[in-house]
PDB file of N, CA and C in Angstrom:
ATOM      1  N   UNK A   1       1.034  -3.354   1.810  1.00  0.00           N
ATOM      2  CA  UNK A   1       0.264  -4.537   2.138  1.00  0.00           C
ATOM      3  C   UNK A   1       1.152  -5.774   2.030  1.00  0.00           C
ATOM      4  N   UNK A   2       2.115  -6.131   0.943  1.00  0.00           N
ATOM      5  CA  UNK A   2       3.070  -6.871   0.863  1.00  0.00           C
ATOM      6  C   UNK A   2       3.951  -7.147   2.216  1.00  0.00           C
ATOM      7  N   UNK A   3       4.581  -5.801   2.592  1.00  0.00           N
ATOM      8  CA  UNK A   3       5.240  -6.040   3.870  1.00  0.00           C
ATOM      9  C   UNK A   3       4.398  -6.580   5.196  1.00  0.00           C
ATOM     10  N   UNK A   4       3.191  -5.969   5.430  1.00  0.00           N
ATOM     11  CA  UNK A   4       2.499  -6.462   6.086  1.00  0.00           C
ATOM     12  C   UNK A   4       2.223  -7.821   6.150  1.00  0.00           C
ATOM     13  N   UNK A   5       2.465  -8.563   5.229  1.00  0.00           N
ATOM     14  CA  UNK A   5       2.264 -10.097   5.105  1.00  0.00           C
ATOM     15  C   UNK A   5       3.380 -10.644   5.315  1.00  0.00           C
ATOM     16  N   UNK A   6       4.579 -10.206   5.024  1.00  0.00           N
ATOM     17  CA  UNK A   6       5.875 -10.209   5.664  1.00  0.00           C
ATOM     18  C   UNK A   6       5.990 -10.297   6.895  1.00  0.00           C
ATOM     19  N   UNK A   7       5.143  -9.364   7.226  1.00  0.00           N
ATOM     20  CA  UNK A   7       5.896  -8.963   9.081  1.00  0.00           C
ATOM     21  C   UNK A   7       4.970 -10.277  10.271  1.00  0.00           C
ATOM     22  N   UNK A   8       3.302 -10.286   9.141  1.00  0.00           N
ATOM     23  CA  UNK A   8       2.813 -12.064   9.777  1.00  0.00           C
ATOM     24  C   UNK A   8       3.700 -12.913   9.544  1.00  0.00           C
ATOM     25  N   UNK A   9       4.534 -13.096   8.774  1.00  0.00           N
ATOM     26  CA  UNK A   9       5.169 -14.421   8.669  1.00  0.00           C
ATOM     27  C   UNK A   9       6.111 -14.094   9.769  1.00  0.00           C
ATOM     28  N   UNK A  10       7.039 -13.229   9.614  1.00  0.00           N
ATOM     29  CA  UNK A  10       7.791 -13.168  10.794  1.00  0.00           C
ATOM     30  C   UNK A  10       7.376 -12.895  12.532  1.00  0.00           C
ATOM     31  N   UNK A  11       6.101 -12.778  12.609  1.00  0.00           N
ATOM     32  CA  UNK A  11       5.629 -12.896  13.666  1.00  0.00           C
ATOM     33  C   UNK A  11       5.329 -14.595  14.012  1.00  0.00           C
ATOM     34  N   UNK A  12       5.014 -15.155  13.086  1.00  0.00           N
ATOM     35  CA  UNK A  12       3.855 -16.183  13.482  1.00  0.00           C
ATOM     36  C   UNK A  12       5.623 -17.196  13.375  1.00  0.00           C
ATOM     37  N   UNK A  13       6.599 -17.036  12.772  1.00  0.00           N
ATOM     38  CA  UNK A  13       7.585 -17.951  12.878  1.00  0.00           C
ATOM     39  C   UNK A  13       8.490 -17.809  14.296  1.00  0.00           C
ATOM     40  N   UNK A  14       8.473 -16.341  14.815  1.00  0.00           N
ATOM     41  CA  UNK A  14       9.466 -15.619  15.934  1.00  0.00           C
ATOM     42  C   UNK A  14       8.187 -15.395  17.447  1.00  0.00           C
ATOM     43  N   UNK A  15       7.458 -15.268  16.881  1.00  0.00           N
ATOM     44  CA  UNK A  15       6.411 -14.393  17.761  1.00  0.00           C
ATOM     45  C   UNK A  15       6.860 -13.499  18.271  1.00  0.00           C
ATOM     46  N   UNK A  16       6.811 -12.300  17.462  1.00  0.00           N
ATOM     47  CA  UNK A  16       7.543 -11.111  17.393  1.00  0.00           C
ATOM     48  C   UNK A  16       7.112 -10.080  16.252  1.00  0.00           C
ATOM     49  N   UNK A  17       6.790  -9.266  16.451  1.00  0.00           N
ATOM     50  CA  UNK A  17       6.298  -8.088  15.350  1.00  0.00           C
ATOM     51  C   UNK A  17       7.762  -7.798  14.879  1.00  0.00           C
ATOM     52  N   UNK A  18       8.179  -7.326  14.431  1.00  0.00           N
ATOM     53  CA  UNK A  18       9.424  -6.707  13.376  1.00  0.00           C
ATOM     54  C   UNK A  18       9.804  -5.613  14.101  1.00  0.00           C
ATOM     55  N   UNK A  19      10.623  -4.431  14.465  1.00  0.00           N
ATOM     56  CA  UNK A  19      10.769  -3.546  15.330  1.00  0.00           C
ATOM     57  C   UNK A  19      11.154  -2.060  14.350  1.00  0.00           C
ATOM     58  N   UNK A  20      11.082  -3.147  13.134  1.00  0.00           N
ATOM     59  CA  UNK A  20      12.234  -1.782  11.974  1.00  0.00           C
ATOM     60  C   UNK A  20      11.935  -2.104  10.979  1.00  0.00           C
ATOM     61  N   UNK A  21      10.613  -2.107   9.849  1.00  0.00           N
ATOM     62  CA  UNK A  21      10.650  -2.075   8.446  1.00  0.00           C
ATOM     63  C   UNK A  21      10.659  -1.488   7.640  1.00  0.00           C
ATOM     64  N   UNK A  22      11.245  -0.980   6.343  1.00  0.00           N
ATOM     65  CA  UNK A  22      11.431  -0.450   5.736  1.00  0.00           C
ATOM     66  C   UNK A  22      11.512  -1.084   3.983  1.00  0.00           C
ATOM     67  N   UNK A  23      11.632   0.294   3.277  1.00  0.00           N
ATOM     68  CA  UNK A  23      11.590  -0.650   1.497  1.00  0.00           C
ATOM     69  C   UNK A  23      13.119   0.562   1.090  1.00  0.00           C
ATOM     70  N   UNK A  24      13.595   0.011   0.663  1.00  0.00           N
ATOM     71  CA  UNK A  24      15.194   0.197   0.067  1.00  0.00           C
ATOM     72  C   UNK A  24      15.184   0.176  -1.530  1.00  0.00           C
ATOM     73  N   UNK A  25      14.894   1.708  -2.126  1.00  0.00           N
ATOM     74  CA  UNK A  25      15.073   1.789  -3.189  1.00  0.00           C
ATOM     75  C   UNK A  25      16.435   2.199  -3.750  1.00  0.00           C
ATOM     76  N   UNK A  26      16.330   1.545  -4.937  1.00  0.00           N
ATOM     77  CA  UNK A  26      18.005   1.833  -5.959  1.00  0.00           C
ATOM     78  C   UNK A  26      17.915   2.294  -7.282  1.00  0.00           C
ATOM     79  N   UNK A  27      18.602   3.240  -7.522  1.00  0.00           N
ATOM     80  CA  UNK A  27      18.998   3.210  -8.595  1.00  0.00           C
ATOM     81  C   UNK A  27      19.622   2.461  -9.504  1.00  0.00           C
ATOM     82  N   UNK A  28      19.258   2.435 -10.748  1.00  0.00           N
ATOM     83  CA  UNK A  28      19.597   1.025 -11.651  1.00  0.00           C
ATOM     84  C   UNK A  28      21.237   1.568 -12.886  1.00  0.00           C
ATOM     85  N   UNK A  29      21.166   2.996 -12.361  1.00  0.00           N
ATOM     86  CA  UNK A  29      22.688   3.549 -13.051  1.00  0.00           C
ATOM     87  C   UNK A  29      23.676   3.684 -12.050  1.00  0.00           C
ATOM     88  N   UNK A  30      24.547   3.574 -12.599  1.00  0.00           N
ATOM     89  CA  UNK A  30      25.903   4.530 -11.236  1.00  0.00           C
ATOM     90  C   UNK A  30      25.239   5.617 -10.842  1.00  0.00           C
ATOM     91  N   UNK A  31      25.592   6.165  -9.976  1.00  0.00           N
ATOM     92  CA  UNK A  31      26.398   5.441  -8.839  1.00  0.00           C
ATOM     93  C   UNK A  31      25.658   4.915  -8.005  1.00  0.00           C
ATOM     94  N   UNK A  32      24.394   4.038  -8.692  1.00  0.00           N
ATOM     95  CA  UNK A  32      23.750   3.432  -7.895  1.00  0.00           C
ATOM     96  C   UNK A  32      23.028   4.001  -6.327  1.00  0.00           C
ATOM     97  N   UNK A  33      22.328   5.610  -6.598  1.00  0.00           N
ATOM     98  CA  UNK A  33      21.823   5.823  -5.132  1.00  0.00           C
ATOM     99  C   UNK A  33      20.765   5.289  -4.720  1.00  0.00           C
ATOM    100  N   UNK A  34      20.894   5.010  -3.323  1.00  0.00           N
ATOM    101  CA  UNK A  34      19.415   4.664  -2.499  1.00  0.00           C
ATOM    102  C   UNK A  34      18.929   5.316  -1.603  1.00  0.00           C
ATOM    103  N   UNK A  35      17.416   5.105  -1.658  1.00  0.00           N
ATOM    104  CA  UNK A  35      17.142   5.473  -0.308  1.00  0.00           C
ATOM    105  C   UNK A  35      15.952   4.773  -0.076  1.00  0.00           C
ATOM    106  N   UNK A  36      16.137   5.158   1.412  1.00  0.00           N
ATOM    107  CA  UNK A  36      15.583   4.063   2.729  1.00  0.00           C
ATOM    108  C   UNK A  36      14.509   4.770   3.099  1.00  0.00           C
ATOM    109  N   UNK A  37      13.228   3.660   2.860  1.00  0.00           N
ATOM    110  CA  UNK A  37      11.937   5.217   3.536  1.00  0.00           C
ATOM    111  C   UNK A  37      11.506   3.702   4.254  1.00  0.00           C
ATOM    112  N   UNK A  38      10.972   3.824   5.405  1.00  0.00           N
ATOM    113  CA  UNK A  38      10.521   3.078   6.623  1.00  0.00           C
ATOM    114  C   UNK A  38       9.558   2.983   6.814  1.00  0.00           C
ATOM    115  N   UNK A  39       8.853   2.358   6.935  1.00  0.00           N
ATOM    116  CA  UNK A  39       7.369   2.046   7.164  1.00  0.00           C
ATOM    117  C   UNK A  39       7.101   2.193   8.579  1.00  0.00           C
ATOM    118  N   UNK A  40       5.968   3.308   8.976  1.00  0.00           N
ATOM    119  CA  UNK A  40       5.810   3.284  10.459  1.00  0.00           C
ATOM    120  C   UNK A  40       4.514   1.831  11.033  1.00  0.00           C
ATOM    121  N   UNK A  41       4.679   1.995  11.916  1.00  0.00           N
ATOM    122  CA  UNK A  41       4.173   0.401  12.443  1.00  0.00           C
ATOM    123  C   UNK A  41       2.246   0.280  12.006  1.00  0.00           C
ATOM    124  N   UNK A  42       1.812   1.942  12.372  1.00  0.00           N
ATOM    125  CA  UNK A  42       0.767   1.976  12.462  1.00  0.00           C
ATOM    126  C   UNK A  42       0.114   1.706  10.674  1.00  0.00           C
ATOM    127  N   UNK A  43       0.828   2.439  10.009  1.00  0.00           N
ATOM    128  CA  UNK A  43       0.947   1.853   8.647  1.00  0.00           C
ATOM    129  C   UNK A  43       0.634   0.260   8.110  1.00  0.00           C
ATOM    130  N   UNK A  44       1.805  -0.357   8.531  1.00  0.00           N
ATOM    131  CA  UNK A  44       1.502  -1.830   8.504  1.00  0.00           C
ATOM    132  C   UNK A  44       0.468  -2.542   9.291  1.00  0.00           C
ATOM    133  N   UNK A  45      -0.263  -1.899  10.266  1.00  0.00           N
ATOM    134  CA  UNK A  45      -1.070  -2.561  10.944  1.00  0.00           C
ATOM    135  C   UNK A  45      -2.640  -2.108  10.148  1.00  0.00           C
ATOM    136  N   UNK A  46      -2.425  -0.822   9.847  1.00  0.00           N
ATOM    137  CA  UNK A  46      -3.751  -0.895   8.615  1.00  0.00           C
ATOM    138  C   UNK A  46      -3.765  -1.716   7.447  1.00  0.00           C
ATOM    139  N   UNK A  47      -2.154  -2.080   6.890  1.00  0.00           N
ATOM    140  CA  UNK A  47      -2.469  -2.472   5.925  1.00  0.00           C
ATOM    141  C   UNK A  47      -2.742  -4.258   5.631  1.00  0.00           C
ATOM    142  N   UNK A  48      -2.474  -4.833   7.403  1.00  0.00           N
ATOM    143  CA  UNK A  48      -2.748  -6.209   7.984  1.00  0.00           C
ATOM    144  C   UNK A  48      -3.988  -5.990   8.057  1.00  0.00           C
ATOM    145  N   UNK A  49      -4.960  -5.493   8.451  1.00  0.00           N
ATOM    146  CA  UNK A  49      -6.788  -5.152   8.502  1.00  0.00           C
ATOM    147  C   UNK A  49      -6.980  -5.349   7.342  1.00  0.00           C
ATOM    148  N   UNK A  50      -6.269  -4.152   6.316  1.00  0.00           N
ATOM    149  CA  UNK A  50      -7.107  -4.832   4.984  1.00  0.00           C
ATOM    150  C   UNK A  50      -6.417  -6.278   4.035  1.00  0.00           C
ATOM    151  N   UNK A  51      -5.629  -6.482   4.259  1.00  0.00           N
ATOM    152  CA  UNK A  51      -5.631  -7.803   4.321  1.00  0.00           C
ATOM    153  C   UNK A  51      -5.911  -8.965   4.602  1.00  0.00           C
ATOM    154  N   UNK A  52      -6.476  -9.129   5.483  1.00  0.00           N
ATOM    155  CA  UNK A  52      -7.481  -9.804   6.353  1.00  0.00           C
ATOM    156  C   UNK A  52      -8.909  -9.656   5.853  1.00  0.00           C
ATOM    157  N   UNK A  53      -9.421  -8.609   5.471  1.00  0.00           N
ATOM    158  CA  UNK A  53     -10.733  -8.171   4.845  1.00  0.00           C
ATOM    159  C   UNK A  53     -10.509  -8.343   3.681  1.00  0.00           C
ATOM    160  N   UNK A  54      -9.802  -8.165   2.293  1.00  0.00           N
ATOM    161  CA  UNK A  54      -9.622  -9.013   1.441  1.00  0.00           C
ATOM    162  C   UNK A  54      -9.643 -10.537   1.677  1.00  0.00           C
ATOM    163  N   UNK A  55      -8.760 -11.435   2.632  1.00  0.00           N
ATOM    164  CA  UNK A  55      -8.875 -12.520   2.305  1.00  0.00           C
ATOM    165  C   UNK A  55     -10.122 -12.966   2.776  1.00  0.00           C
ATOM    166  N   UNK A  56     -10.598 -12.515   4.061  1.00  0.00           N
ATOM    167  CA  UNK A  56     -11.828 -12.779   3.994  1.00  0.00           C
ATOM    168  C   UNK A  56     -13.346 -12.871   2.984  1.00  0.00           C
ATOM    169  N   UNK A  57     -12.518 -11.568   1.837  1.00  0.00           N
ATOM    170  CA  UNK A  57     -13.689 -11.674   0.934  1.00  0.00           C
ATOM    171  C   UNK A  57     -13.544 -12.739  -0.238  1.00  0.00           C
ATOM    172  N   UNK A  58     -12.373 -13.110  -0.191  1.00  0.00           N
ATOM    173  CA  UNK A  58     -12.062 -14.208  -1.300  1.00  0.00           C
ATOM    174  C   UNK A  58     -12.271 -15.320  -0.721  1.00  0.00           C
ATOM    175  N   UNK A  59     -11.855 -15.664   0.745  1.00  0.00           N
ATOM    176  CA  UNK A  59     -13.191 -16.371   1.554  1.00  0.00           C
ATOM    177  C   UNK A  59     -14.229 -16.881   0.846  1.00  0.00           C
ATOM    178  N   UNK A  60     -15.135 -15.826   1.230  1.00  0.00           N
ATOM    179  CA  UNK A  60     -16.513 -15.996   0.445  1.00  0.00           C
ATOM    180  C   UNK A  60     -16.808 -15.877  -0.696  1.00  0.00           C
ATOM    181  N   UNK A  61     -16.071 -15.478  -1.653  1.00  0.00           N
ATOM    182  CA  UNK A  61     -16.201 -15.861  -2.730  1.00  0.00           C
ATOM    183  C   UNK A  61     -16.348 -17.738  -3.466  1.00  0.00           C
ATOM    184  N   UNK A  62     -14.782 -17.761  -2.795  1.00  0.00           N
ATOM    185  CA  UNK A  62     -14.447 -19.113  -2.968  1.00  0.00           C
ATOM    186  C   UNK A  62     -15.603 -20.120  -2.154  1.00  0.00           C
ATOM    187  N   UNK A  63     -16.101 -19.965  -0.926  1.00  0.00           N
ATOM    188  CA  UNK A  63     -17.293 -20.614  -0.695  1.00  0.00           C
ATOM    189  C   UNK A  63     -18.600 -20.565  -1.146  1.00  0.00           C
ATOM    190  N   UNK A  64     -18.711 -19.677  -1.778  1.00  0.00           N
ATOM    191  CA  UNK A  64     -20.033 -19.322  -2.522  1.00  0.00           C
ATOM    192  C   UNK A  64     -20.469 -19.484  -4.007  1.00  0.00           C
ATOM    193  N   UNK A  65     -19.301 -19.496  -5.012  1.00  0.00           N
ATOM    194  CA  UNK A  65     -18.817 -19.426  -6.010  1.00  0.00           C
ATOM    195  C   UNK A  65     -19.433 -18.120  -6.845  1.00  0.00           C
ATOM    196  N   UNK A  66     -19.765 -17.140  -5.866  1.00  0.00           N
ATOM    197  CA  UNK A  66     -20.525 -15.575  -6.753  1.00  0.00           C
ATOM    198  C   UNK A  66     -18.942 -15.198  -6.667  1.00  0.00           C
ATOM    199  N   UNK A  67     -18.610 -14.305  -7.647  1.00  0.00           N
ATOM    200  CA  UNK A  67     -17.489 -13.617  -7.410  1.00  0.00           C
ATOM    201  C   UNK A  67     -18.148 -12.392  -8.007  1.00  0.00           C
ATOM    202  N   UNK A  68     -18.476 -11.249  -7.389  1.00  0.00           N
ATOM    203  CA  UNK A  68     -18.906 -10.174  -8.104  1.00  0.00           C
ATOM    204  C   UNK A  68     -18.197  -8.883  -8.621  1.00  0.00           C
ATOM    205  N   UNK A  69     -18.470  -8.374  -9.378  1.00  0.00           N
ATOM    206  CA  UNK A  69     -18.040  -7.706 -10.789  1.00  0.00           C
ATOM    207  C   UNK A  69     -17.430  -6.222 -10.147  1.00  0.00           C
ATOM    208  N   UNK A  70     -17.159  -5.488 -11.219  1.00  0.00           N
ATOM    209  CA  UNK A  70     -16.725  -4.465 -10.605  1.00  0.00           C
ATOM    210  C   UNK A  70     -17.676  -3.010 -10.318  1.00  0.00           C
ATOM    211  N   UNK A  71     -19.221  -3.599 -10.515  1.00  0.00           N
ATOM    212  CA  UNK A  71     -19.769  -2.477 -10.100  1.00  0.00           C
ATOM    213  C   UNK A  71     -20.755  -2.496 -11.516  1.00  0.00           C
ATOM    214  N   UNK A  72     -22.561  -1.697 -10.660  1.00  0.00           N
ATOM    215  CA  UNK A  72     -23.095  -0.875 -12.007  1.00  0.00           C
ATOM    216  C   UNK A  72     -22.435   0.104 -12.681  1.00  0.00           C
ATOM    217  N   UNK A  73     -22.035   1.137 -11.579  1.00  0.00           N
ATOM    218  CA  UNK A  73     -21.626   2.500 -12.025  1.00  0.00           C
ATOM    219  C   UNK A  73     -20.582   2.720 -12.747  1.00  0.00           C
ATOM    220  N   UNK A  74     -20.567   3.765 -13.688  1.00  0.00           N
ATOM    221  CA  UNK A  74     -19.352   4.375 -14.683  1.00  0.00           C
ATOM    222  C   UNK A  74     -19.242   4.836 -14.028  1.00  0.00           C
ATOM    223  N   UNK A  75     -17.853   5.239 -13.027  1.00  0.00           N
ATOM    224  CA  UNK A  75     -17.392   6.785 -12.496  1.00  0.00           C
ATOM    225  C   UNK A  75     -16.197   6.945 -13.523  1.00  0.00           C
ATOM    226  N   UNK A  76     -16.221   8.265 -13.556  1.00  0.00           N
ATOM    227  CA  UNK A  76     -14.832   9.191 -13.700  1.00  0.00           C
ATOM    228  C   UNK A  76     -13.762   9.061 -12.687  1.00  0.00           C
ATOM    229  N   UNK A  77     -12.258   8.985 -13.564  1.00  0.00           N
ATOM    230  CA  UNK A  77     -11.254   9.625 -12.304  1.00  0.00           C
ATOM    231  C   UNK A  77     -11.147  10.652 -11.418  1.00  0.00           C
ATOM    232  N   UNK A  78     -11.099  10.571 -10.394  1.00  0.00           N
ATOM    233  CA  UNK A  78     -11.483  11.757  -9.291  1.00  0.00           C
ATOM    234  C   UNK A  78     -10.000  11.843  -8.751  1.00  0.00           C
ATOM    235  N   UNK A  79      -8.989  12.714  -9.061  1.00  0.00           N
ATOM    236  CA  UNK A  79      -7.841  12.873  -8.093  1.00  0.00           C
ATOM    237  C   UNK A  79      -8.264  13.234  -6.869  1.00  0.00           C
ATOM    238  N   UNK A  80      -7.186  12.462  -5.702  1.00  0.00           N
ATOM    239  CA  UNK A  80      -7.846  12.852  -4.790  1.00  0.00           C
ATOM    240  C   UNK A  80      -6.954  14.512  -4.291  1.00  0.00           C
ATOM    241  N   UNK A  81      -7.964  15.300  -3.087  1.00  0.00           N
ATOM    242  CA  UNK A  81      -7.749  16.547  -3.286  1.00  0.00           C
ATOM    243  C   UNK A  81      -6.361  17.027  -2.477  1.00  0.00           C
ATOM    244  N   UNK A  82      -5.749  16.285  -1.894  1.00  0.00           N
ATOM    245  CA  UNK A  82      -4.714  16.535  -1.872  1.00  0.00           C
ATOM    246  C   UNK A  82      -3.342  16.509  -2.726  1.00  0.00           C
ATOM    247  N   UNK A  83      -3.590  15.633  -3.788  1.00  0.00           N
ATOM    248  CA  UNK A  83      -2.725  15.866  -4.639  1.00  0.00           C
ATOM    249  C   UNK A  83      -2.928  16.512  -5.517  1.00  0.00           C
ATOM    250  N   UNK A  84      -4.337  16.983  -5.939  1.00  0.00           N
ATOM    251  CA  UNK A  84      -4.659  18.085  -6.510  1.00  0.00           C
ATOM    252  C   UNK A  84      -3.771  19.337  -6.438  1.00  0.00           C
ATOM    253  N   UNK A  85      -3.865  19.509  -4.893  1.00  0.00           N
ATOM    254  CA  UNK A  85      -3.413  20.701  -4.221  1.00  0.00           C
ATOM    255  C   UNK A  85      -2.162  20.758  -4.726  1.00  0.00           C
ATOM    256  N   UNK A  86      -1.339  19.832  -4.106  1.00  0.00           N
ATOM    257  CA  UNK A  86      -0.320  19.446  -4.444  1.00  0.00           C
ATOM    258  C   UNK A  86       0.673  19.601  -5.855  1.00  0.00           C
ATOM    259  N   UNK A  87      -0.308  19.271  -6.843  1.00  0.00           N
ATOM    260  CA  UNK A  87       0.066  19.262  -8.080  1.00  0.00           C
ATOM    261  C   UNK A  87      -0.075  20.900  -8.873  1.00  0.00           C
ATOM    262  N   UNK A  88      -1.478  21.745  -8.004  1.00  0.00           N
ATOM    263  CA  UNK A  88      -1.443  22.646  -8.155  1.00  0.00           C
ATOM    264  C   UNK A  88      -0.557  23.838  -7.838  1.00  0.00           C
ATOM    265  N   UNK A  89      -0.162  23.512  -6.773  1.00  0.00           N
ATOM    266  CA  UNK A  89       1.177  24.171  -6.062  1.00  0.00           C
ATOM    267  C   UNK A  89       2.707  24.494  -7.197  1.00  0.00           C
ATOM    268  N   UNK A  90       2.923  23.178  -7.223  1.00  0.00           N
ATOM    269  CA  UNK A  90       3.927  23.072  -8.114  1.00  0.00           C
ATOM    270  C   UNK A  90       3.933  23.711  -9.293  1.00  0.00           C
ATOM    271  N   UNK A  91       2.402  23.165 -10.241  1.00  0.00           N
ATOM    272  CA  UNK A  91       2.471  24.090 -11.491  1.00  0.00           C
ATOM    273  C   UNK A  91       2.256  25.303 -11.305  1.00  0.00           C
ATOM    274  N   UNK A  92       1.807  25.906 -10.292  1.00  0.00           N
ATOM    275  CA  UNK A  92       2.564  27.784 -10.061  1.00  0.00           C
ATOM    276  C   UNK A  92       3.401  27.679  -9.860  1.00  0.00           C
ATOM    277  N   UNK A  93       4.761  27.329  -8.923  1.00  0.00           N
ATOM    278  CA  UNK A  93       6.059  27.329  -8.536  1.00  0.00           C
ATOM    279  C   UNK A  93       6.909  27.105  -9.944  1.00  0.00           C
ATOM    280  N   UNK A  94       6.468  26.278 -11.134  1.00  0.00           N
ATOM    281  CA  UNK A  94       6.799  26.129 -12.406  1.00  0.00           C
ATOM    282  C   UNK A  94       6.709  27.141 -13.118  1.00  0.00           C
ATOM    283  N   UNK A  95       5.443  28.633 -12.794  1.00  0.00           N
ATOM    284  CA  UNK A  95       5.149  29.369 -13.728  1.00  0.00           C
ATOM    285  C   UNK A  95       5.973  30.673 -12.953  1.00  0.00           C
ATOM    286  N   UNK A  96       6.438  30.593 -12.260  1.00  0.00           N
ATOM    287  CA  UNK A  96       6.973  31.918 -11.320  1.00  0.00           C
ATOM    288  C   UNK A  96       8.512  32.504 -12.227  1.00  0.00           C
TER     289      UNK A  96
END
């Protein structure tokens, strides 16, 4: 969502979407490795929608002065089921 607000600024200064974004992680020891994982476009364009729908809701907040809470309900953590899977996978591949 960060980059996405990035890539408005560089649109609204160039008028131009970005053609190539990406986040460039490092290692903080020698030999210092990185790597480059890229953000595909369609990615950033969901994450400009909800950005927009956030600010819109702080919008109305700020015009209304309700800012509402985080809810009646107690829920529980619910992993979601793909990383379930995921996580399940592994801890057999751990027990093999």
């Amino acid at each position: 969502m960060q980059m996405a607000f990035a890539c408005e600024c560089f649109d609204a200064l160039t008028d131009q979407w970005p053609n190539a974004v990406g986040v460039l992680f490092q290692w903080d020891q020698p030999p210092y490795h990185t790597i480059l994982r890229p953000i595909e476009e369609a990615d950033l364009r969901v994450a400009q929608w909800r950005n927009r729908k956030a600010l819109r809701i702080f919008r109305d907040c700020l015009s209304s002065g309700h800012w509402p809470g985080p809810g009646e309900d107690i829920g529980a953590y619910q992993r979601p089921d793909w990383q379930a899977a995921m996580i399940e996978r592994q801890m057999e591949e751990d027990t093999q």
